[in-house]
N, C-alpha and C. Protein backbone atom coordinates (compact mmCIF):
# COMPACT_ATOMS: atom_id res chain seq x y z
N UNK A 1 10.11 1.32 -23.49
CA UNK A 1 8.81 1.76 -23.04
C UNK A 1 8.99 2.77 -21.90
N UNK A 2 8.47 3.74 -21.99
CA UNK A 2 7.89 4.65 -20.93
C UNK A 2 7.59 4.72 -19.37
N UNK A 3 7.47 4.87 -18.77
CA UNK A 3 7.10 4.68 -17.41
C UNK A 3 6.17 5.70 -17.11
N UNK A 4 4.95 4.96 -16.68
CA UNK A 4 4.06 6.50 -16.46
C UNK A 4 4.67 6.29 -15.00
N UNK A 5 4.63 8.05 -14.61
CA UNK A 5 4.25 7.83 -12.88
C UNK A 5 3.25 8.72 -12.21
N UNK A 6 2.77 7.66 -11.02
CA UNK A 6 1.56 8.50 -10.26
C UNK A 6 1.92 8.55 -9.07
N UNK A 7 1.35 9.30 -8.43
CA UNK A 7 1.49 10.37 -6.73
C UNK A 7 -0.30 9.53 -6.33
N UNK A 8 -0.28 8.74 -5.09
CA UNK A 8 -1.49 8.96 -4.39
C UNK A 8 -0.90 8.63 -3.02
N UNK A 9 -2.32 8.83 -3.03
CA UNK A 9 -2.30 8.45 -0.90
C UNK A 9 -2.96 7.11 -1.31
N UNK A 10 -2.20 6.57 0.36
CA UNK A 10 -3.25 5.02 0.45
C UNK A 10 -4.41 4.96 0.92
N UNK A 11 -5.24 4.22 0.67
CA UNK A 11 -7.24 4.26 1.28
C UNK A 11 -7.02 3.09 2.65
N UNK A 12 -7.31 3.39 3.27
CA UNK A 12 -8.30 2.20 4.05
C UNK A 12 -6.37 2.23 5.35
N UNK A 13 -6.20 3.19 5.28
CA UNK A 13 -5.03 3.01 6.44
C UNK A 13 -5.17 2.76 7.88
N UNK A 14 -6.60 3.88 8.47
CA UNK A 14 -7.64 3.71 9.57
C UNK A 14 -7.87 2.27 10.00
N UNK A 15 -7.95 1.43 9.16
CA UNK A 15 -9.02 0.01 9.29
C UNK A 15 -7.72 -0.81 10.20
N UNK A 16 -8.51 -1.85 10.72
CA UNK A 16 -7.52 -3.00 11.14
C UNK A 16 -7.48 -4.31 10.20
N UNK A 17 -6.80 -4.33 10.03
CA UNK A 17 -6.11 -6.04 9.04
C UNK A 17 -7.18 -7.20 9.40
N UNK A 18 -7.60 -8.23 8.67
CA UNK A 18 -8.03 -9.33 9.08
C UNK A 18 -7.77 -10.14 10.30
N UNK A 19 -6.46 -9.96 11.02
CA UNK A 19 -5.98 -10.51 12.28
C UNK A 19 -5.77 -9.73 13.64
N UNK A 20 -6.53 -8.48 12.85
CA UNK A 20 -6.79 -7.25 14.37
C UNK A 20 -5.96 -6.66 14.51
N UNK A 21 -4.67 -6.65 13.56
CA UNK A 21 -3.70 -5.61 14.33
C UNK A 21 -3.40 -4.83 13.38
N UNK A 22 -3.41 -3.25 13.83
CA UNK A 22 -3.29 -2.09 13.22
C UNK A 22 -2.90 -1.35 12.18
N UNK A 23 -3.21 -1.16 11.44
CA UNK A 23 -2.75 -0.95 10.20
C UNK A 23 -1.44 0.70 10.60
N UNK A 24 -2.07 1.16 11.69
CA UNK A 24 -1.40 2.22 11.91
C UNK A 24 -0.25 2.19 12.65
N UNK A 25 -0.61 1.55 13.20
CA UNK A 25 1.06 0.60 14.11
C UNK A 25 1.95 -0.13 13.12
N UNK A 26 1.37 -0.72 12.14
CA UNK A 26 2.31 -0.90 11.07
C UNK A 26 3.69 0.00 10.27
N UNK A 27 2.12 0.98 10.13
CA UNK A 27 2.59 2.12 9.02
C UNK A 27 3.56 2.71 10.26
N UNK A 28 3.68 2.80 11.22
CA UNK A 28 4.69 3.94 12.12
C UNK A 28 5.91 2.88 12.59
N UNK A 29 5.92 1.96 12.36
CA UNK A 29 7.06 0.72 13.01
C UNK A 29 7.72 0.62 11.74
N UNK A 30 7.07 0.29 10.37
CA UNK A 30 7.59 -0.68 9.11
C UNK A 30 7.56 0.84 8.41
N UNK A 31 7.35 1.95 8.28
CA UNK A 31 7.35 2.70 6.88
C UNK A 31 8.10 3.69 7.04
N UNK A 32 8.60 4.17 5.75
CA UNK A 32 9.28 5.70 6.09
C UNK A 32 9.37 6.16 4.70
N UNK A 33 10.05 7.48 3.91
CA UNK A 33 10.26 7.54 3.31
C UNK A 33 11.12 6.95 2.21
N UNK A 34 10.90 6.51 1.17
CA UNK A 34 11.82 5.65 -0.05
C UNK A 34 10.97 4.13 0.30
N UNK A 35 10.35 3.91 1.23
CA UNK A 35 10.04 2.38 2.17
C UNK A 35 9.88 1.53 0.51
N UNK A 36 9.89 0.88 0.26
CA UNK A 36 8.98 -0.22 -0.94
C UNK A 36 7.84 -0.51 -0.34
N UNK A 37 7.34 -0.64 -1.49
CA UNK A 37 5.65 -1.12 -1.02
C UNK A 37 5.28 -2.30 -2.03
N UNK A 38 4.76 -3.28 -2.04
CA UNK A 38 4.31 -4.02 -2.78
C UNK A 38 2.58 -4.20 -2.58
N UNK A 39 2.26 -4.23 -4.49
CA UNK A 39 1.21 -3.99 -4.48
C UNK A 39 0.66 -5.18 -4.79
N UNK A 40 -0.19 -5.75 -3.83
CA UNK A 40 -1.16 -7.27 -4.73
C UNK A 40 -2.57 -7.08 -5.21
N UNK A 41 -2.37 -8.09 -6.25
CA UNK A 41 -3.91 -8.08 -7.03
C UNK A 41 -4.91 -8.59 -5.76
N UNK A 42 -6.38 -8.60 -5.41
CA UNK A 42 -7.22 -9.51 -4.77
C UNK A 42 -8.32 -9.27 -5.82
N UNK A 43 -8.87 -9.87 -6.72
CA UNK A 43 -9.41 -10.09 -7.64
C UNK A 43 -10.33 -10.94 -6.89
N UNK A 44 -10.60 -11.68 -5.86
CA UNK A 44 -11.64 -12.44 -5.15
C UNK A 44 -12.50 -11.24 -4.35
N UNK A 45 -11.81 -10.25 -4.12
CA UNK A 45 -12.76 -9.46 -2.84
C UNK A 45 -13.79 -9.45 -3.68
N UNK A 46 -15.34 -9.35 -2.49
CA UNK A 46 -16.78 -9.50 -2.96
C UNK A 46 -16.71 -7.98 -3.18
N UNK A 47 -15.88 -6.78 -2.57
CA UNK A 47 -16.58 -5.51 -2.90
C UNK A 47 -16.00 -5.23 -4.15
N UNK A 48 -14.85 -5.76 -4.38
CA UNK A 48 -14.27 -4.88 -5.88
C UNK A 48 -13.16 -5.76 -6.23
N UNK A 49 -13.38 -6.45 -7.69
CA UNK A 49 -12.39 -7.17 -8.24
C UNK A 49 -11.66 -6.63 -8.80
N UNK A 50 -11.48 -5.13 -8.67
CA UNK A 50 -10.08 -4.50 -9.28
C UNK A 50 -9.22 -4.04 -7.81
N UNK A 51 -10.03 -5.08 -6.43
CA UNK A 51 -8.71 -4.34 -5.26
C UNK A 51 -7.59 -4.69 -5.45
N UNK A 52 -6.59 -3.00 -5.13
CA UNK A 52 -5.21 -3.51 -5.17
C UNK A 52 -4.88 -3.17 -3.57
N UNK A 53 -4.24 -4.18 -2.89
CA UNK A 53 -3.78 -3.94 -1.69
C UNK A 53 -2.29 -3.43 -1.76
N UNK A 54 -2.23 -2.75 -0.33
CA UNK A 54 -0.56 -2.39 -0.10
C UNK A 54 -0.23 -2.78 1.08
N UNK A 55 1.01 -3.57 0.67
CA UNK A 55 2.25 -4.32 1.81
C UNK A 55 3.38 -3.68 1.84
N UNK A 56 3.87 -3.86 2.77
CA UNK A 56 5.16 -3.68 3.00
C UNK A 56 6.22 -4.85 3.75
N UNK A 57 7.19 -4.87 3.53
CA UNK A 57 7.95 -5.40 4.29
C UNK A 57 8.09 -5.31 6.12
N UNK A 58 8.52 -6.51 7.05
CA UNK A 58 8.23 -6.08 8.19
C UNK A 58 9.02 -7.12 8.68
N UNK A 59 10.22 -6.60 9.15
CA UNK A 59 11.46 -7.65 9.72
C UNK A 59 11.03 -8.24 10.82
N UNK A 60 10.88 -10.13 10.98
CA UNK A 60 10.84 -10.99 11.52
C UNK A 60 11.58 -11.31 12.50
N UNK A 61 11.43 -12.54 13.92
CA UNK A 61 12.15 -12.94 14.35
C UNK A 61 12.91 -13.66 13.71
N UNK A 62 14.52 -13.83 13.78
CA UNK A 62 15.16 -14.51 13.32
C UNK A 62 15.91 -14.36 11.93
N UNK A 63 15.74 -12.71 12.12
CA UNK A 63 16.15 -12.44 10.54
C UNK A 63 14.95 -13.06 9.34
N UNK A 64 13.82 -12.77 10.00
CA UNK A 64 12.83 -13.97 8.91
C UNK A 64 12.20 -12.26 8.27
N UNK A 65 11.46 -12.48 6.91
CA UNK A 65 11.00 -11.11 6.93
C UNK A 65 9.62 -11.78 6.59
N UNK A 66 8.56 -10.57 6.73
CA UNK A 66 7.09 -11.13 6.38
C UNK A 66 6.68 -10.08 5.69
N UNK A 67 5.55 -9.80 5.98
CA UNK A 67 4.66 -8.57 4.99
C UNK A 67 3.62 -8.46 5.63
N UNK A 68 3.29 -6.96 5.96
CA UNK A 68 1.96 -6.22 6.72
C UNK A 68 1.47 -5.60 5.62
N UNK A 69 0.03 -5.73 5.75
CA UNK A 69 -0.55 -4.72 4.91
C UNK A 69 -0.82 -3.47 5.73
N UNK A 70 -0.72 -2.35 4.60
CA UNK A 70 -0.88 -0.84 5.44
C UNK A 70 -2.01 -0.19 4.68
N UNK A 71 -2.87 -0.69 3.70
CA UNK A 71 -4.17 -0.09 3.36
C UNK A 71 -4.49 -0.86 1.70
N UNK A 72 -5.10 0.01 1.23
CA UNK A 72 -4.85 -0.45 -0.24
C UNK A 72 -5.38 0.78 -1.23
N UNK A 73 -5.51 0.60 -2.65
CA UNK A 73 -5.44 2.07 -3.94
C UNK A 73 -6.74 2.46 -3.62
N UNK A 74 -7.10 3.82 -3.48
CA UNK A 74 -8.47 3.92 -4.26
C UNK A 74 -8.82 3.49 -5.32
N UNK A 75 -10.26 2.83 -5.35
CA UNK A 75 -10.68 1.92 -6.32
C UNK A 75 -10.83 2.80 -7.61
N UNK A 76 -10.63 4.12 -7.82
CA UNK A 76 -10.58 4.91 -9.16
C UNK A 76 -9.49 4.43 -9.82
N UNK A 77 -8.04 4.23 -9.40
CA UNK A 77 -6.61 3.91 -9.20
C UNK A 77 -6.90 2.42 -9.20
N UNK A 78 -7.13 1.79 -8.71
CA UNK A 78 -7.22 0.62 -8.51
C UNK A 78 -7.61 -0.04 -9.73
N UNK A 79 -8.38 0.09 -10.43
CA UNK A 79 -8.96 -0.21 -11.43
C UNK A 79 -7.84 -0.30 -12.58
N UNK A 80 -7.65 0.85 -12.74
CA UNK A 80 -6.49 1.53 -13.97
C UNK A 80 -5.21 0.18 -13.46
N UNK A 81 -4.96 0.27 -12.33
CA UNK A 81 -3.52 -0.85 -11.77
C UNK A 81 -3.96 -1.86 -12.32
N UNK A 82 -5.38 -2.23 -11.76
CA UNK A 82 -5.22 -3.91 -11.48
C UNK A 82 -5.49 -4.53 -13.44
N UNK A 83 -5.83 -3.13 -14.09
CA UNK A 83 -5.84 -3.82 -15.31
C UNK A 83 -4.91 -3.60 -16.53
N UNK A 84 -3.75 -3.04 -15.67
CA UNK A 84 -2.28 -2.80 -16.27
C UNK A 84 -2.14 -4.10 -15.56
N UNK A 85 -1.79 -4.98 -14.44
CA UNK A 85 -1.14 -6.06 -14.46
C UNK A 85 -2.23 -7.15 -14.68
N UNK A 86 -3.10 -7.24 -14.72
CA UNK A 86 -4.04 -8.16 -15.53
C UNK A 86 -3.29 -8.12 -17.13
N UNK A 87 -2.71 -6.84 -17.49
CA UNK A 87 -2.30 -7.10 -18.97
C UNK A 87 -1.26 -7.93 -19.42
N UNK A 88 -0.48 -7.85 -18.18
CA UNK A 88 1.28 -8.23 -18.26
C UNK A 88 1.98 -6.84 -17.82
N UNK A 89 1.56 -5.98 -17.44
CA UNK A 89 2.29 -4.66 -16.69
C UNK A 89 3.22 -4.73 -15.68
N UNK A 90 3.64 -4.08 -15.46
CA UNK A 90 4.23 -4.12 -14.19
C UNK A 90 3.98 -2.83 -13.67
N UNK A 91 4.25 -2.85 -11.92
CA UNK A 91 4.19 -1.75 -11.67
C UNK A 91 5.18 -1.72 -9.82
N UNK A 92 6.08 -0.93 -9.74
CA UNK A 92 6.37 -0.30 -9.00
C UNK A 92 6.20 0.58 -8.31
N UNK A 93 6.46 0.48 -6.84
CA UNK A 93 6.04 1.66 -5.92
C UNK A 93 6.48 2.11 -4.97
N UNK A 94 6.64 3.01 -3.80
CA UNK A 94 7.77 3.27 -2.55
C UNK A 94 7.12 4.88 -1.96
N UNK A 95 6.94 4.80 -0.72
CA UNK A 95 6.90 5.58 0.08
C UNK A 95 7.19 6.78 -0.16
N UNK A 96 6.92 8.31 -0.41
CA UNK A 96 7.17 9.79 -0.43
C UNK A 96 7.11 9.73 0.37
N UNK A 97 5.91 9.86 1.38
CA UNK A 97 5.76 10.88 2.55
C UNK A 97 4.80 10.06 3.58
N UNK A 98 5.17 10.20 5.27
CA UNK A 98 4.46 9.58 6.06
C UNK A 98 3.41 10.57 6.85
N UNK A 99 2.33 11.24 6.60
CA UNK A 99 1.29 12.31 6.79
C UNK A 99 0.91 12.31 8.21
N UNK A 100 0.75 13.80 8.61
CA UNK A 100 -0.20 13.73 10.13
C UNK A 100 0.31 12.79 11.00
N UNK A 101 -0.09 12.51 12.24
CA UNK A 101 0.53 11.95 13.33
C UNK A 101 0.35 13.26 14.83
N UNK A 102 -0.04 14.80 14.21
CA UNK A 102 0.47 15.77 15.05
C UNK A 102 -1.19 16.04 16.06
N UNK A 103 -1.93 15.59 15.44
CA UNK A 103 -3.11 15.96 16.34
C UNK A 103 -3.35 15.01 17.08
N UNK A 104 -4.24 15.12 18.40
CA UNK A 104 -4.43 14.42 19.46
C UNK A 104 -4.69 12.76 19.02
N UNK A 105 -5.30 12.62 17.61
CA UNK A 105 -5.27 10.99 17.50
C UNK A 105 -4.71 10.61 17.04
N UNK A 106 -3.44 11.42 16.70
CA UNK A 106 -2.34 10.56 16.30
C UNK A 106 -2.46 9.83 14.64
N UNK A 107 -3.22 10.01 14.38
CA UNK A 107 -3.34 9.22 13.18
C UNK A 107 -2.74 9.62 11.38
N UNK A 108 -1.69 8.37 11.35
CA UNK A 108 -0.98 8.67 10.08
C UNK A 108 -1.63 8.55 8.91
N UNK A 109 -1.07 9.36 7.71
CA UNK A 109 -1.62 8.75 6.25
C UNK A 109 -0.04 8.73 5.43
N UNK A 110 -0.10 8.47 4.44
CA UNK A 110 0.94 7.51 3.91
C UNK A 110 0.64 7.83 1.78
N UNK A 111 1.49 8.47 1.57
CA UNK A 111 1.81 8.92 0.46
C UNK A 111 2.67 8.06 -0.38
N UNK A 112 2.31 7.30 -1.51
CA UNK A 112 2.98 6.88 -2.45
C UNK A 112 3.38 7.02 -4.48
N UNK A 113 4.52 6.59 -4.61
CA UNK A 113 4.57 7.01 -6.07
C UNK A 113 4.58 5.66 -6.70
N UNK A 114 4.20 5.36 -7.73
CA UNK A 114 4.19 4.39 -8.29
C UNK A 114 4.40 4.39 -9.91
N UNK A 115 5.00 3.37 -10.21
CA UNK A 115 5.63 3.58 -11.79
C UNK A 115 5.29 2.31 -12.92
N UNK A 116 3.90 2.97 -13.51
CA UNK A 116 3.71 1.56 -14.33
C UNK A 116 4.27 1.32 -15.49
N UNK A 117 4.71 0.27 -16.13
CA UNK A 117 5.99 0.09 -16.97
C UNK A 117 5.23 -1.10 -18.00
């Protein structure tokens, strides 16, 4: 089988996480180019049961590792994902490019490729 692949940016990078801490402090501590990203289904959110969120890895005390979220798909994208792995799909993904940072607010965006299989 084939591998399609897609190029997007992540949505919702601006926002803060459910526990208040920054999605953008994330993305500039935990991400870089090649980074992995893992994508989860949330099929419960009240706004859209095709959200796909994006995590990343984020080294722990103690050699422990956890996972930050750094935004999640546009729901155009989102849709198409969450009902490739609703099928039995799979899908892979990893960091291109870490965007902006150069104007006074500092604020990153975050480029990914992803490979549904």
């Amino acid at each position: 089988m084939t591998a399609e692949t897609i190029h997007a940016k992540v949505a919702g990078v601006n926002f803060k996480n459910p526990d208040g801490r920054s999605r953008q402090q994330h993305i500039r501590k935990y991400c870089g180019t090649a980074t992995p990203v893992i994508l989860r289904r949330d099929p419960g959110n009240a706004r859209d049961k095709n959200t796909v969120e994006v995590w990343v890895s984020a080294p722990g005390l103690l050699f422990q590792q956890s996972e930050v979220q750094i935004g999640l798909l546009d729901p155009q994208l989102a849709a198409s994902i969450a009902d490739h792995i609703d099928h039995g799909g799979t899908v892979t993904a990893e960091i291109t490019e870490i965007t902006g940072g150069r104007r006074a607010d500092g604020l990153v965006g975050v480029n990914i490729v992803l490979r549904k299989r």
